[in-house]
PDB file of N, CA and C in Angstrom:
ATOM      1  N   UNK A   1     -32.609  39.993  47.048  1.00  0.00           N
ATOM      2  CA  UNK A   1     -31.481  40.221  46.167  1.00  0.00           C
ATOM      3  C   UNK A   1     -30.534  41.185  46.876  1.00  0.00           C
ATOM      4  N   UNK A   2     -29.729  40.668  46.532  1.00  0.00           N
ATOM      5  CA  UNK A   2     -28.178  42.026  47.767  1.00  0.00           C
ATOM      6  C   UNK A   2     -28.166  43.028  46.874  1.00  0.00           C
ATOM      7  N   UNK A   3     -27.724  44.053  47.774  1.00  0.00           N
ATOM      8  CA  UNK A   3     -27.706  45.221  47.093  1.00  0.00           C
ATOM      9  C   UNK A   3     -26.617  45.791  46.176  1.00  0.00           C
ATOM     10  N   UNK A   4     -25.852  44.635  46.431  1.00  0.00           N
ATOM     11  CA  UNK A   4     -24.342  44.789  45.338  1.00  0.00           C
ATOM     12  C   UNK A   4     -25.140  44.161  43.880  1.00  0.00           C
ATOM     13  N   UNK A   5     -26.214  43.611  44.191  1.00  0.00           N
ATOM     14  CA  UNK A   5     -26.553  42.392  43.103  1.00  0.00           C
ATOM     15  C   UNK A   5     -26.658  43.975  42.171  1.00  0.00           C
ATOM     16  N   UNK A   6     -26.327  44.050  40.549  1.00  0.00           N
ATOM     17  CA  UNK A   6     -27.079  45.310  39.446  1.00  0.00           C
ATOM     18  C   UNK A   6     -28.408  44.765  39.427  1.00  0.00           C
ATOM     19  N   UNK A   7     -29.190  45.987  39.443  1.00  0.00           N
ATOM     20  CA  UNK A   7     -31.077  45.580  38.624  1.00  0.00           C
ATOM     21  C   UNK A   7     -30.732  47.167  37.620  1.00  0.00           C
ATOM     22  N   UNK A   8     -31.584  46.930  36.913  1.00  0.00           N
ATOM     23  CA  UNK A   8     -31.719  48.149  35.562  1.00  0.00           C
ATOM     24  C   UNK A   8     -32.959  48.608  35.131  1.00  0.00           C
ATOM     25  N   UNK A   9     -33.207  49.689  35.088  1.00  0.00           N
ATOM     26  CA  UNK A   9     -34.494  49.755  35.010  1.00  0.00           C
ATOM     27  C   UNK A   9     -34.914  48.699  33.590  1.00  0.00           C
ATOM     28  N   UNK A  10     -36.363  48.574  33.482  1.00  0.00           N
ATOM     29  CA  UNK A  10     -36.486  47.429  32.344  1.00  0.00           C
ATOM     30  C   UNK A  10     -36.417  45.476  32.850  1.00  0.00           C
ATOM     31  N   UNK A  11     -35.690  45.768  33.804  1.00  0.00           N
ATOM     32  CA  UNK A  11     -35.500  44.123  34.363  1.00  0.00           C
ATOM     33  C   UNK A  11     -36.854  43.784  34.346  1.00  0.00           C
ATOM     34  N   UNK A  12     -36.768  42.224  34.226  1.00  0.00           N
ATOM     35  CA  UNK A  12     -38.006  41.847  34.497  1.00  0.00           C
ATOM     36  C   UNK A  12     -37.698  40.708  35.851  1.00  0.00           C
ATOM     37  N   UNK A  13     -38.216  40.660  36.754  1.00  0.00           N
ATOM     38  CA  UNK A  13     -37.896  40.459  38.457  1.00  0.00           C
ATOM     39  C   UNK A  13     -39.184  39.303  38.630  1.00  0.00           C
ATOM     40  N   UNK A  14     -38.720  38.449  39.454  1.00  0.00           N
ATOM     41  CA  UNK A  14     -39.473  38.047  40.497  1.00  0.00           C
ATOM     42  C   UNK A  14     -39.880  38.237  41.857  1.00  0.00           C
ATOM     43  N   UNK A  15     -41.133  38.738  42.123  1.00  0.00           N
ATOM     44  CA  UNK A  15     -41.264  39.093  43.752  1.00  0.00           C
ATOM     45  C   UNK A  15     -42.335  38.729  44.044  1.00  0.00           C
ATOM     46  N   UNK A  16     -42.342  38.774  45.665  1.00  0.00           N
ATOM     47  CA  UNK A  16     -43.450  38.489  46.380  1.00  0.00           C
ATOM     48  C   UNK A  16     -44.573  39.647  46.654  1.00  0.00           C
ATOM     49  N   UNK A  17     -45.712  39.707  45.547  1.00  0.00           N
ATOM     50  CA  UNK A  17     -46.430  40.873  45.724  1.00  0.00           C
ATOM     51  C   UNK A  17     -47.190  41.050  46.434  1.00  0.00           C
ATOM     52  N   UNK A  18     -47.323  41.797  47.824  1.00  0.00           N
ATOM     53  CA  UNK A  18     -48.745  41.942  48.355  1.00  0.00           C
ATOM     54  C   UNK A  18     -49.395  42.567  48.270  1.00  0.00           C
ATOM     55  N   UNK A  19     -51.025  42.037  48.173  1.00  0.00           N
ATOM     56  CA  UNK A  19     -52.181  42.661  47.825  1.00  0.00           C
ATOM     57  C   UNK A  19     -52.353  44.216  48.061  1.00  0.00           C
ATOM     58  N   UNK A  20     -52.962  44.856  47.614  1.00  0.00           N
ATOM     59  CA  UNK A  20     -53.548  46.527  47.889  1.00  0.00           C
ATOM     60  C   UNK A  20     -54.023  46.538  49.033  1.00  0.00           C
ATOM     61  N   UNK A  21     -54.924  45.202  49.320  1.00  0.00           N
ATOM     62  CA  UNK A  21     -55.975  45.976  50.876  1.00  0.00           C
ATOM     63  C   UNK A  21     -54.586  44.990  51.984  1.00  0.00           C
ATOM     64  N   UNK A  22     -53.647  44.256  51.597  1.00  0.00           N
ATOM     65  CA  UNK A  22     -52.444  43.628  52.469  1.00  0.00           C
ATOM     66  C   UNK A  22     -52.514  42.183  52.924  1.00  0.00           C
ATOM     67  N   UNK A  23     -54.187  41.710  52.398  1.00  0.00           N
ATOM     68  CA  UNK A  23     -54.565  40.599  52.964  1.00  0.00           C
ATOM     69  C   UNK A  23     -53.696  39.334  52.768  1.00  0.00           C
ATOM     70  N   UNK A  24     -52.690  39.159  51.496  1.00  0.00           N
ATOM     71  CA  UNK A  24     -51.856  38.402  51.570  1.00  0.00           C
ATOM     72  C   UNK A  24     -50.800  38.905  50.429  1.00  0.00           C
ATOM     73  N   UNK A  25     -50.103  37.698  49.330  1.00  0.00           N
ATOM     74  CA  UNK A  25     -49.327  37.639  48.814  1.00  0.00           C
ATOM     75  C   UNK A  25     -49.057  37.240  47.669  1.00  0.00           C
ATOM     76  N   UNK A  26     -48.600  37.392  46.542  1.00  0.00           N
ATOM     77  CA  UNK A  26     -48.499  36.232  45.449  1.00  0.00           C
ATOM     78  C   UNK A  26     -47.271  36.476  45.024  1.00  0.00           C
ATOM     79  N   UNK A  27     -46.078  35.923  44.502  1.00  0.00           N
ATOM     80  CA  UNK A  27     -45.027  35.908  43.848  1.00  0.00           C
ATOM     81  C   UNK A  27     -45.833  35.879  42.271  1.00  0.00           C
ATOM     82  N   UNK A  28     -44.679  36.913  41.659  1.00  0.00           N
ATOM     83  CA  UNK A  28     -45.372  37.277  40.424  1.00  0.00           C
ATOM     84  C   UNK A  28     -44.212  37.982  39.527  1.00  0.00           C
ATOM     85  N   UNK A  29     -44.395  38.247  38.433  1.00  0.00           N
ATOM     86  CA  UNK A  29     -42.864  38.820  37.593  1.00  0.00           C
ATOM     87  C   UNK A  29     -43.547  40.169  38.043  1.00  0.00           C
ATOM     88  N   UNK A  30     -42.490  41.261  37.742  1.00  0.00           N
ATOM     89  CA  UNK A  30     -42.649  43.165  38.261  1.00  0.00           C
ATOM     90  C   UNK A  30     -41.538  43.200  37.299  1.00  0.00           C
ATOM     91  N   UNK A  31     -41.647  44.387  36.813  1.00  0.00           N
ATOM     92  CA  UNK A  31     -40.731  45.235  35.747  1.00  0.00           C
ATOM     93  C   UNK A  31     -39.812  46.293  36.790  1.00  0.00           C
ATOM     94  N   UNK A  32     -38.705  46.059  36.803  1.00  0.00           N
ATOM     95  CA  UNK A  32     -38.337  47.309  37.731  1.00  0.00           C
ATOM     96  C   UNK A  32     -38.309  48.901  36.936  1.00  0.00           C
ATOM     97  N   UNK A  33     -38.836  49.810  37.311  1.00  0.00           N
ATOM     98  CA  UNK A  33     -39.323  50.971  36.637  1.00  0.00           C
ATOM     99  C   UNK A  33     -38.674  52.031  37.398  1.00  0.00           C
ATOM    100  N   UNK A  34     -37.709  51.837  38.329  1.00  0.00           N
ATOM    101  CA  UNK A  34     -36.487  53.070  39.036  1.00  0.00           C
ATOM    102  C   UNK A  34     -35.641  53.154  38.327  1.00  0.00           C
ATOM    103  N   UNK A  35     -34.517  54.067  38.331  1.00  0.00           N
ATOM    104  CA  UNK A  35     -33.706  54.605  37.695  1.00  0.00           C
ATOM    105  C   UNK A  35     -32.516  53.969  38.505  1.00  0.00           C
ATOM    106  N   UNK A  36     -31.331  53.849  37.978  1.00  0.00           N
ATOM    107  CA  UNK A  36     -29.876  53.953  38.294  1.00  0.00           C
ATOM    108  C   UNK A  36     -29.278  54.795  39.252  1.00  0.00           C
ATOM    109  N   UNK A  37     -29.829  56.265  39.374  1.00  0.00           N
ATOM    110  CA  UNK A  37     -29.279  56.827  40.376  1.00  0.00           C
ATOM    111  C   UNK A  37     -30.263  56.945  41.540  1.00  0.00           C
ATOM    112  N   UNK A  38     -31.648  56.172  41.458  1.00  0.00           N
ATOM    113  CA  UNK A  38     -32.419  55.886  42.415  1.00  0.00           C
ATOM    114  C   UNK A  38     -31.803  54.702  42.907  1.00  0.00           C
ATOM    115  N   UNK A  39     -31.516  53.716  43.307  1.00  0.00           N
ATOM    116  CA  UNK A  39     -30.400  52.420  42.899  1.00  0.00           C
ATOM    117  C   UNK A  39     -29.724  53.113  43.721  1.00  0.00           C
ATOM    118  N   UNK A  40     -29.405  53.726  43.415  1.00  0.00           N
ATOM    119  CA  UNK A  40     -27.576  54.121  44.136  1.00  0.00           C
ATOM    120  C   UNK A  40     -27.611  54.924  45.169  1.00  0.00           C
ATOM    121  N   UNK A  41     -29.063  55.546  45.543  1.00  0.00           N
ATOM    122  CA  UNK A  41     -29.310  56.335  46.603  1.00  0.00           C
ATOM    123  C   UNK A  41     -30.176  55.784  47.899  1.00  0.00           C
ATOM    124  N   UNK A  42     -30.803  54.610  47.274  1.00  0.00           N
ATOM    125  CA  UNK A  42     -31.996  53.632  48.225  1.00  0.00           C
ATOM    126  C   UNK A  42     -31.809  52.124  48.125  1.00  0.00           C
ATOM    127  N   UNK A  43     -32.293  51.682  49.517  1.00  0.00           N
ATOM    128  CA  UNK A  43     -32.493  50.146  49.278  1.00  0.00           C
ATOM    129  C   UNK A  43     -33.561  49.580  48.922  1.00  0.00           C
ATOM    130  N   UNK A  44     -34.742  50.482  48.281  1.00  0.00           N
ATOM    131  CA  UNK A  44     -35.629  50.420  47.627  1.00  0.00           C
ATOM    132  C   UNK A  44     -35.528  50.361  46.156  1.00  0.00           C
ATOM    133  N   UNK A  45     -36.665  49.694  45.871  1.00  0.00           N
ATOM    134  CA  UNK A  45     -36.743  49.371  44.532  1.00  0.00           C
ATOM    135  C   UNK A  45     -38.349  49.503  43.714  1.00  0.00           C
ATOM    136  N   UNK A  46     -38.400  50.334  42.478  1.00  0.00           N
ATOM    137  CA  UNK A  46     -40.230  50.893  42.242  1.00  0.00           C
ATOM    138  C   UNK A  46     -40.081  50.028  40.922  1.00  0.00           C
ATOM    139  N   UNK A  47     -40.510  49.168  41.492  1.00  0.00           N
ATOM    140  CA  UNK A  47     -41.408  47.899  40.490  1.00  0.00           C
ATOM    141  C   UNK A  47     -43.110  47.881  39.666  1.00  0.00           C
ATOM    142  N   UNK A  48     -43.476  47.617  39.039  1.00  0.00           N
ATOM    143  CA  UNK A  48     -44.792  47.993  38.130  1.00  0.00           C
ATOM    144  C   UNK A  48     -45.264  46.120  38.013  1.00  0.00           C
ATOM    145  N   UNK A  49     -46.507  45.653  38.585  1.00  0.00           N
ATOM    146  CA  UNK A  49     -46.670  43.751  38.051  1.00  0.00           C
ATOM    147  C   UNK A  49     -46.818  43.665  36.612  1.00  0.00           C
ATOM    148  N   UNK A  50     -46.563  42.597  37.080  1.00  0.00           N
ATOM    149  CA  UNK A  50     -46.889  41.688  35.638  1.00  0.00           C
ATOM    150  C   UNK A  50     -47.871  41.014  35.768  1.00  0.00           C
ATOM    151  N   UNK A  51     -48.952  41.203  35.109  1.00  0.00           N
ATOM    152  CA  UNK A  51     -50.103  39.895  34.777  1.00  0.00           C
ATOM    153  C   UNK A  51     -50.205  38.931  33.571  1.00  0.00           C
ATOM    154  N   UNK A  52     -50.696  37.902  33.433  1.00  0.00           N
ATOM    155  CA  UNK A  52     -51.118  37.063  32.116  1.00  0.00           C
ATOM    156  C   UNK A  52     -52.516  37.139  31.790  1.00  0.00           C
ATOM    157  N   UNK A  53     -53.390  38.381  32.512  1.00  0.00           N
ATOM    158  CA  UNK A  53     -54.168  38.476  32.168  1.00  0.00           C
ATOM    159  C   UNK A  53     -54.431  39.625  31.286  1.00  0.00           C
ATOM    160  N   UNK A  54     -54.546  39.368  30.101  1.00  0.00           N
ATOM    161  CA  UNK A  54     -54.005  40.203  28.811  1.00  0.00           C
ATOM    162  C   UNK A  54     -55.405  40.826  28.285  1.00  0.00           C
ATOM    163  N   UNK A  55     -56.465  40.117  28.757  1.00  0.00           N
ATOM    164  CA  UNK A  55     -57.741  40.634  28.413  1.00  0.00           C
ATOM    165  C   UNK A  55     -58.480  41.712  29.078  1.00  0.00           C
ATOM    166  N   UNK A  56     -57.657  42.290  30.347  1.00  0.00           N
ATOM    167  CA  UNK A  56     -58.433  43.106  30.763  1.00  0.00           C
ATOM    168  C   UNK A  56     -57.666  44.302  31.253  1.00  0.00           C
ATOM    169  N   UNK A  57     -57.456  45.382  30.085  1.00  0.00           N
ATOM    170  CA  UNK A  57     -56.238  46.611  29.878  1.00  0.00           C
ATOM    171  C   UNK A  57     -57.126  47.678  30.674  1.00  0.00           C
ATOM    172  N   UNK A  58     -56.032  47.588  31.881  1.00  0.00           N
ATOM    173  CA  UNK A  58     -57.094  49.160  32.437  1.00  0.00           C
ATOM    174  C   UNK A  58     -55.866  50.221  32.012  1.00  0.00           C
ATOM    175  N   UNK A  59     -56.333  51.754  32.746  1.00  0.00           N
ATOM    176  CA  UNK A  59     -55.189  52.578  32.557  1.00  0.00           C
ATOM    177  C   UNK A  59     -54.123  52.460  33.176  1.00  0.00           C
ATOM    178  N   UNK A  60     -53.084  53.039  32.609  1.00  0.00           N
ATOM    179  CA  UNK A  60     -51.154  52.424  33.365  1.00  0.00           C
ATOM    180  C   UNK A  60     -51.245  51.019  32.471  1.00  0.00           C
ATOM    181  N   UNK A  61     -52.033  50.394  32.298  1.00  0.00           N
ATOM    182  CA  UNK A  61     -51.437  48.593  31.782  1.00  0.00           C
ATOM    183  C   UNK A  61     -51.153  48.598  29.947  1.00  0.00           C
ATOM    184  N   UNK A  62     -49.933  48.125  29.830  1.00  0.00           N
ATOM    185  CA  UNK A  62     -49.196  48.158  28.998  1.00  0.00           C
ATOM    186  C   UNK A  62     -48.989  46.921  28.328  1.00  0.00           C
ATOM    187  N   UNK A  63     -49.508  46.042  27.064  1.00  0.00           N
ATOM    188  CA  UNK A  63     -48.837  44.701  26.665  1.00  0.00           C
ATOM    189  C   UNK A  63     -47.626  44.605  25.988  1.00  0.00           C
ATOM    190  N   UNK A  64     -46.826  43.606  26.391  1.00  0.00           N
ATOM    191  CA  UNK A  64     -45.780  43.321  26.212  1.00  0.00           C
ATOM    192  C   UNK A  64     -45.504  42.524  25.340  1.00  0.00           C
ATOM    193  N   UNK A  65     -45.047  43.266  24.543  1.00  0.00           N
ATOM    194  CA  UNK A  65     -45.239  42.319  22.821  1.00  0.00           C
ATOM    195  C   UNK A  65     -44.208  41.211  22.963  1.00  0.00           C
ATOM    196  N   UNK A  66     -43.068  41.969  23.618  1.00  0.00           N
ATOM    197  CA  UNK A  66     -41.673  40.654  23.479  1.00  0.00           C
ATOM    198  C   UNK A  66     -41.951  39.778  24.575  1.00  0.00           C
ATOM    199  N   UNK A  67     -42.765  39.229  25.245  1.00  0.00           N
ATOM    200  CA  UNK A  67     -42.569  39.040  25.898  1.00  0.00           C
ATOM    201  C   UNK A  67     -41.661  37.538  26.385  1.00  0.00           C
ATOM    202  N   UNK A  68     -42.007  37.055  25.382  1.00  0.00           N
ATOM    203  CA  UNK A  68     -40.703  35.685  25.551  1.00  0.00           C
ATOM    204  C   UNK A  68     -39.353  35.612  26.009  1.00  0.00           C
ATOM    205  N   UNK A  69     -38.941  37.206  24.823  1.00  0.00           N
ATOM    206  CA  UNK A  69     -37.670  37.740  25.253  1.00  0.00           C
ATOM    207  C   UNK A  69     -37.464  38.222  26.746  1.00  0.00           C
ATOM    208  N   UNK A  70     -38.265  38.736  27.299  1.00  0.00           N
ATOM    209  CA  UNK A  70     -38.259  39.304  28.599  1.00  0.00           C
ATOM    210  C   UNK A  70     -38.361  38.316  29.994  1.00  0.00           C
ATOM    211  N   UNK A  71     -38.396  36.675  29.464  1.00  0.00           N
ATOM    212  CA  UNK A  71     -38.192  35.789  30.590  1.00  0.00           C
ATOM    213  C   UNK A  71     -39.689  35.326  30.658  1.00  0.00           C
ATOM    214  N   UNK A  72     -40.921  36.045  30.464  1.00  0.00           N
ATOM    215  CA  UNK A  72     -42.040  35.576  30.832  1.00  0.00           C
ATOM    216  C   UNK A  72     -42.622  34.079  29.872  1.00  0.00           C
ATOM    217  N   UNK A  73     -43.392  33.437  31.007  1.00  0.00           N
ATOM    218  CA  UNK A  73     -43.662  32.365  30.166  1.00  0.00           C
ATOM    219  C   UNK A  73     -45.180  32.506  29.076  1.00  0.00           C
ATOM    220  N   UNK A  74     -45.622  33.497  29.689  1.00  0.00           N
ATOM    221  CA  UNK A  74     -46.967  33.977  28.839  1.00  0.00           C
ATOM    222  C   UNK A  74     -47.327  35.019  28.279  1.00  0.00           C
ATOM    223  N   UNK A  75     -48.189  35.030  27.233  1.00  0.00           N
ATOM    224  CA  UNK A  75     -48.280  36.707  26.909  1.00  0.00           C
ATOM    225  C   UNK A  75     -48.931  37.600  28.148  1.00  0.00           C
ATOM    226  N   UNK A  76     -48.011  38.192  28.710  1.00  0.00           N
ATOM    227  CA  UNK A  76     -48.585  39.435  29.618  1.00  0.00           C
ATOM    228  C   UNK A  76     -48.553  40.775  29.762  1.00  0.00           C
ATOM    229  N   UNK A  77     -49.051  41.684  30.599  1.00  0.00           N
ATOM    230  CA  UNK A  77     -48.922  43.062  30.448  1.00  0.00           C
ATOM    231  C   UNK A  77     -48.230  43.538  31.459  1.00  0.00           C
ATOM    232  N   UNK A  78     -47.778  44.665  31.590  1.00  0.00           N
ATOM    233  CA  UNK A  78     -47.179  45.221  32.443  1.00  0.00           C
ATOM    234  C   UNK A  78     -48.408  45.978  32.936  1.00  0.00           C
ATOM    235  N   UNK A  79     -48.694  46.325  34.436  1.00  0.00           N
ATOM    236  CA  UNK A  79     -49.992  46.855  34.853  1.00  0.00           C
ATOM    237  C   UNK A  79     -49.472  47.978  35.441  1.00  0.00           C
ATOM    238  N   UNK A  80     -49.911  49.518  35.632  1.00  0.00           N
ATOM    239  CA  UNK A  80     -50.439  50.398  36.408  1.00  0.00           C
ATOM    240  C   UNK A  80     -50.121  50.304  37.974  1.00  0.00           C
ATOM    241  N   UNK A  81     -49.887  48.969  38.390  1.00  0.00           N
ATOM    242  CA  UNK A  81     -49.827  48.850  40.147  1.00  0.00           C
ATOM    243  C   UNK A  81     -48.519  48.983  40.155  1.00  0.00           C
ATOM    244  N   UNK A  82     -48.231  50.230  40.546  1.00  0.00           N
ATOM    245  CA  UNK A  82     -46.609  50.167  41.428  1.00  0.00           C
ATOM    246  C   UNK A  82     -46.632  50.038  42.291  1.00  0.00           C
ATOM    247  N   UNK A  83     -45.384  49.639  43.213  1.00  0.00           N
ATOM    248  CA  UNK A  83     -45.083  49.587  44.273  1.00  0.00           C
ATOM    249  C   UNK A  83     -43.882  49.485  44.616  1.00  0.00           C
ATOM    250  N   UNK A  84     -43.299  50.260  45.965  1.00  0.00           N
ATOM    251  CA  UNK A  84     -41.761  50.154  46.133  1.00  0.00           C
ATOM    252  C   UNK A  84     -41.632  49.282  47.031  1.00  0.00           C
ATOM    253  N   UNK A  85     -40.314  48.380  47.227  1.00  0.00           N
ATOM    254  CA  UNK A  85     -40.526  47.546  47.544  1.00  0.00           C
ATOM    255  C   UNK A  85     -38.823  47.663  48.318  1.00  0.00           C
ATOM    256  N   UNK A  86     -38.204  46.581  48.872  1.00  0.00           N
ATOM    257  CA  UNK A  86     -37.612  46.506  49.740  1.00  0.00           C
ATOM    258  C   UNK A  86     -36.543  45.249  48.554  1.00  0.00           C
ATOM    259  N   UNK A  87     -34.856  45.946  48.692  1.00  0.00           N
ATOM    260  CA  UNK A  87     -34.253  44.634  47.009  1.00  0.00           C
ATOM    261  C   UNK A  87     -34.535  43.418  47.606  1.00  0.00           C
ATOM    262  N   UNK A  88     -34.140  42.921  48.954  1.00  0.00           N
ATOM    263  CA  UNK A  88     -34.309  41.741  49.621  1.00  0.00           C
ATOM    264  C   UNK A  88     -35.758  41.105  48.942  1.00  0.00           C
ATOM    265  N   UNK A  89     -36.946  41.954  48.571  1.00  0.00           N
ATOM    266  CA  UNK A  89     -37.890  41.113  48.195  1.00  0.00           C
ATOM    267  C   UNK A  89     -38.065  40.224  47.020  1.00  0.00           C
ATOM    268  N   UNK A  90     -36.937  40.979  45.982  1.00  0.00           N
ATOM    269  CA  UNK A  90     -36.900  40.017  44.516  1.00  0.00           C
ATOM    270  C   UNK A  90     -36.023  39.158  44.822  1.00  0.00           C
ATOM    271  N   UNK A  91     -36.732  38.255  44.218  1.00  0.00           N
ATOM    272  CA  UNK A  91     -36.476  36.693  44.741  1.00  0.00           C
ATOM    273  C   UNK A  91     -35.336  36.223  43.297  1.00  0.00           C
ATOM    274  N   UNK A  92     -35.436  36.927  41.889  1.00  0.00           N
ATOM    275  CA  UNK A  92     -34.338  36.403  40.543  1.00  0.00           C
ATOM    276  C   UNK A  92     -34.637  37.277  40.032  1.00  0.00           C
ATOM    277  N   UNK A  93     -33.935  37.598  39.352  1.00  0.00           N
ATOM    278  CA  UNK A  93     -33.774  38.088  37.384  1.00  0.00           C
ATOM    279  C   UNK A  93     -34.442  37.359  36.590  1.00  0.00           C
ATOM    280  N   UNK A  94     -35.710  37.726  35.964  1.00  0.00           N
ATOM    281  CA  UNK A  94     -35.595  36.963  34.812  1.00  0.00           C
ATOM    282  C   UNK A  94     -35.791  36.709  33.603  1.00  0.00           C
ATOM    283  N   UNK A  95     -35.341  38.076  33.238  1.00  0.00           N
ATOM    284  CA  UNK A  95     -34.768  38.818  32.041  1.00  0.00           C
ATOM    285  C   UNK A  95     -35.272  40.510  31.596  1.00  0.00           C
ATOM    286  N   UNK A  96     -35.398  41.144  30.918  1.00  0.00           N
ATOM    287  CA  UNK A  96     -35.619  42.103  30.502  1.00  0.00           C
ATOM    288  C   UNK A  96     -36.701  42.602  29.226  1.00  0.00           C
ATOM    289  N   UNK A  97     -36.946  43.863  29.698  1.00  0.00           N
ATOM    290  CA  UNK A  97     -37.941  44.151  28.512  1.00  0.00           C
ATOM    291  C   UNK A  97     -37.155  44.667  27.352  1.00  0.00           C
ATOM    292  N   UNK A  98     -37.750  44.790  26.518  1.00  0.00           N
ATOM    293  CA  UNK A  98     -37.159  45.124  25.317  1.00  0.00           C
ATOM    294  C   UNK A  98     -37.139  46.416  25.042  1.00  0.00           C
ATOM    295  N   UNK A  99     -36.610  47.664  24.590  1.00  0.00           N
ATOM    296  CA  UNK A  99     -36.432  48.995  24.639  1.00  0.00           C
ATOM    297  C   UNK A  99     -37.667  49.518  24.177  1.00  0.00           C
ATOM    298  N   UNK A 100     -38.680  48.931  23.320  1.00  0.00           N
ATOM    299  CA  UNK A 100     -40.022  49.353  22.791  1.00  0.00           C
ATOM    300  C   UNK A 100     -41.205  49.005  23.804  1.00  0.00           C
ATOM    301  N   UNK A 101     -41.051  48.203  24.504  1.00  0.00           N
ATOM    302  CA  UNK A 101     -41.717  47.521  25.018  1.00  0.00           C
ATOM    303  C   UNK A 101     -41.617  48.605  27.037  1.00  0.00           C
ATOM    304  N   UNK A 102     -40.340  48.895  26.755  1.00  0.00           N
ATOM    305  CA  UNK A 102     -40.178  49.826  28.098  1.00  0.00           C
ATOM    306  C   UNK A 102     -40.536  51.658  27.984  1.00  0.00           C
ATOM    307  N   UNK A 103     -40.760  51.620  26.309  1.00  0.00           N
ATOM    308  CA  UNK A 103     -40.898  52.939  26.062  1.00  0.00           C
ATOM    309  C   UNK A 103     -42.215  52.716  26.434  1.00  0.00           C
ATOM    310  N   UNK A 104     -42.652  52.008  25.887  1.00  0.00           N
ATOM    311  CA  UNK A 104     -44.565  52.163  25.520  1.00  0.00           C
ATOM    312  C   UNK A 104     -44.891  52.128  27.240  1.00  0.00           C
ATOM    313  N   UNK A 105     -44.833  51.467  27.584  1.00  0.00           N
ATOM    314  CA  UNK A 105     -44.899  51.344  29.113  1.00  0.00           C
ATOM    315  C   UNK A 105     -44.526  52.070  30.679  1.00  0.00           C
ATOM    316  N   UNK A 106     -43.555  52.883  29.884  1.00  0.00           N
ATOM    317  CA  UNK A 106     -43.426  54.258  30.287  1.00  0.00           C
ATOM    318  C   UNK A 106     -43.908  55.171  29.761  1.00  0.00           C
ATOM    319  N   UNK A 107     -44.412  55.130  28.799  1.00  0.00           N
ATOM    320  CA  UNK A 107     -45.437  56.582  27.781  1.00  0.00           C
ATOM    321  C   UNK A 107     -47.115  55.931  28.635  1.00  0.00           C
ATOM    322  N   UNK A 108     -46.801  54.598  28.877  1.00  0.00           N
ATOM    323  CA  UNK A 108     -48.254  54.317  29.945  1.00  0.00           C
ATOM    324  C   UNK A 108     -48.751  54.825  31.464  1.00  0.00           C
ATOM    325  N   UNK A 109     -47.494  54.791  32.152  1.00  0.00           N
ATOM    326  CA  UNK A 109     -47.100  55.240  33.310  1.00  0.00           C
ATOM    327  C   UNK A 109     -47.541  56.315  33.434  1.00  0.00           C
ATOM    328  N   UNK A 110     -46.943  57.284  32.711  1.00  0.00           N
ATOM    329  CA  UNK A 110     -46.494  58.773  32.848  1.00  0.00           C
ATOM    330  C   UNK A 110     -48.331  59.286  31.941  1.00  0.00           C
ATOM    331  N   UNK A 111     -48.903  58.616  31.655  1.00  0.00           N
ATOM    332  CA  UNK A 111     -50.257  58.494  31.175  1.00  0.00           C
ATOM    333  C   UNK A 111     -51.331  58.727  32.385  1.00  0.00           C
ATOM    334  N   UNK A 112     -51.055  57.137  33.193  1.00  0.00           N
ATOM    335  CA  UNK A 112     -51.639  57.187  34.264  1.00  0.00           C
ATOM    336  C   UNK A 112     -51.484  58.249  35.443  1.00  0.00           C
ATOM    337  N   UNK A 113     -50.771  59.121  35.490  1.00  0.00           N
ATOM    338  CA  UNK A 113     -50.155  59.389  36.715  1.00  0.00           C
ATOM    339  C   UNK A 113     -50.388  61.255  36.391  1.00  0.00           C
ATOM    340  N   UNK A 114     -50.537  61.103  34.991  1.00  0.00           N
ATOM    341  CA  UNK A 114     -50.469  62.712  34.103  1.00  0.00           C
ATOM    342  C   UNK A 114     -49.018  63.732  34.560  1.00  0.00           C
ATOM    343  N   UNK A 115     -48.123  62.999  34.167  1.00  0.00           N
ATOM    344  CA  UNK A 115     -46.732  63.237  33.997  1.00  0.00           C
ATOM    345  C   UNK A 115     -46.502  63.831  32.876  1.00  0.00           C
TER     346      UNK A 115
END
């Protein structure tokens, strides 16, 4: 995505995620979870995944009640795995979380992390 392209925190993104130990890759929805004046200072971007696996809530993972509204095709959660990432790596937009749905998930974050 160019860097003129807007992202907001709350977007809900498509990217190419790679694994923790690096062994490969999966394209997957990510919530972008940076700020606006992070945006405006980096060509980085701190994204949080998305899973559809809704049954297994560790700490940081957040469900996403709207999630229809937010572009996803399934009920999923927002997970605990951040990662910053490079804008070139989101591949679309495809759509947003809902303001309850970005609170709770940031009251998750800041949970995990003891913020």
């Amino acid at each position: 995505m160019p860097r003129t392209t807007k992202l907001d925190q709350g977007d809900v993104v498509l990217v190419g995620f790679v694994f923790s130990d690096e062994s490969g890759k999966k394209r997957r929805p990510a919530v972008v979870v940076s700020s606006a004046a992070y945006h405006r200072s980096r060509d980085e971007v701190i994204v949080g995944a998305i899973t559809s696996n809704v049954h297994r809530v560790r700490v940081g993972d957040q469900p996403i009640e709207n999630w229809r509204e937010a572009g996803l095709l399934f009920p999923s959660l927002a997970t605990g795995i951040v990662r910053t990432i490079k804008r070139e790596m989101i591949e679309c937009r495809l759509g947003e979380l809902k303001s309850s749905d970005l609170d709770a998930y940031s009251a998750s974050l800041r949970r995990a992390l003891d913020l």
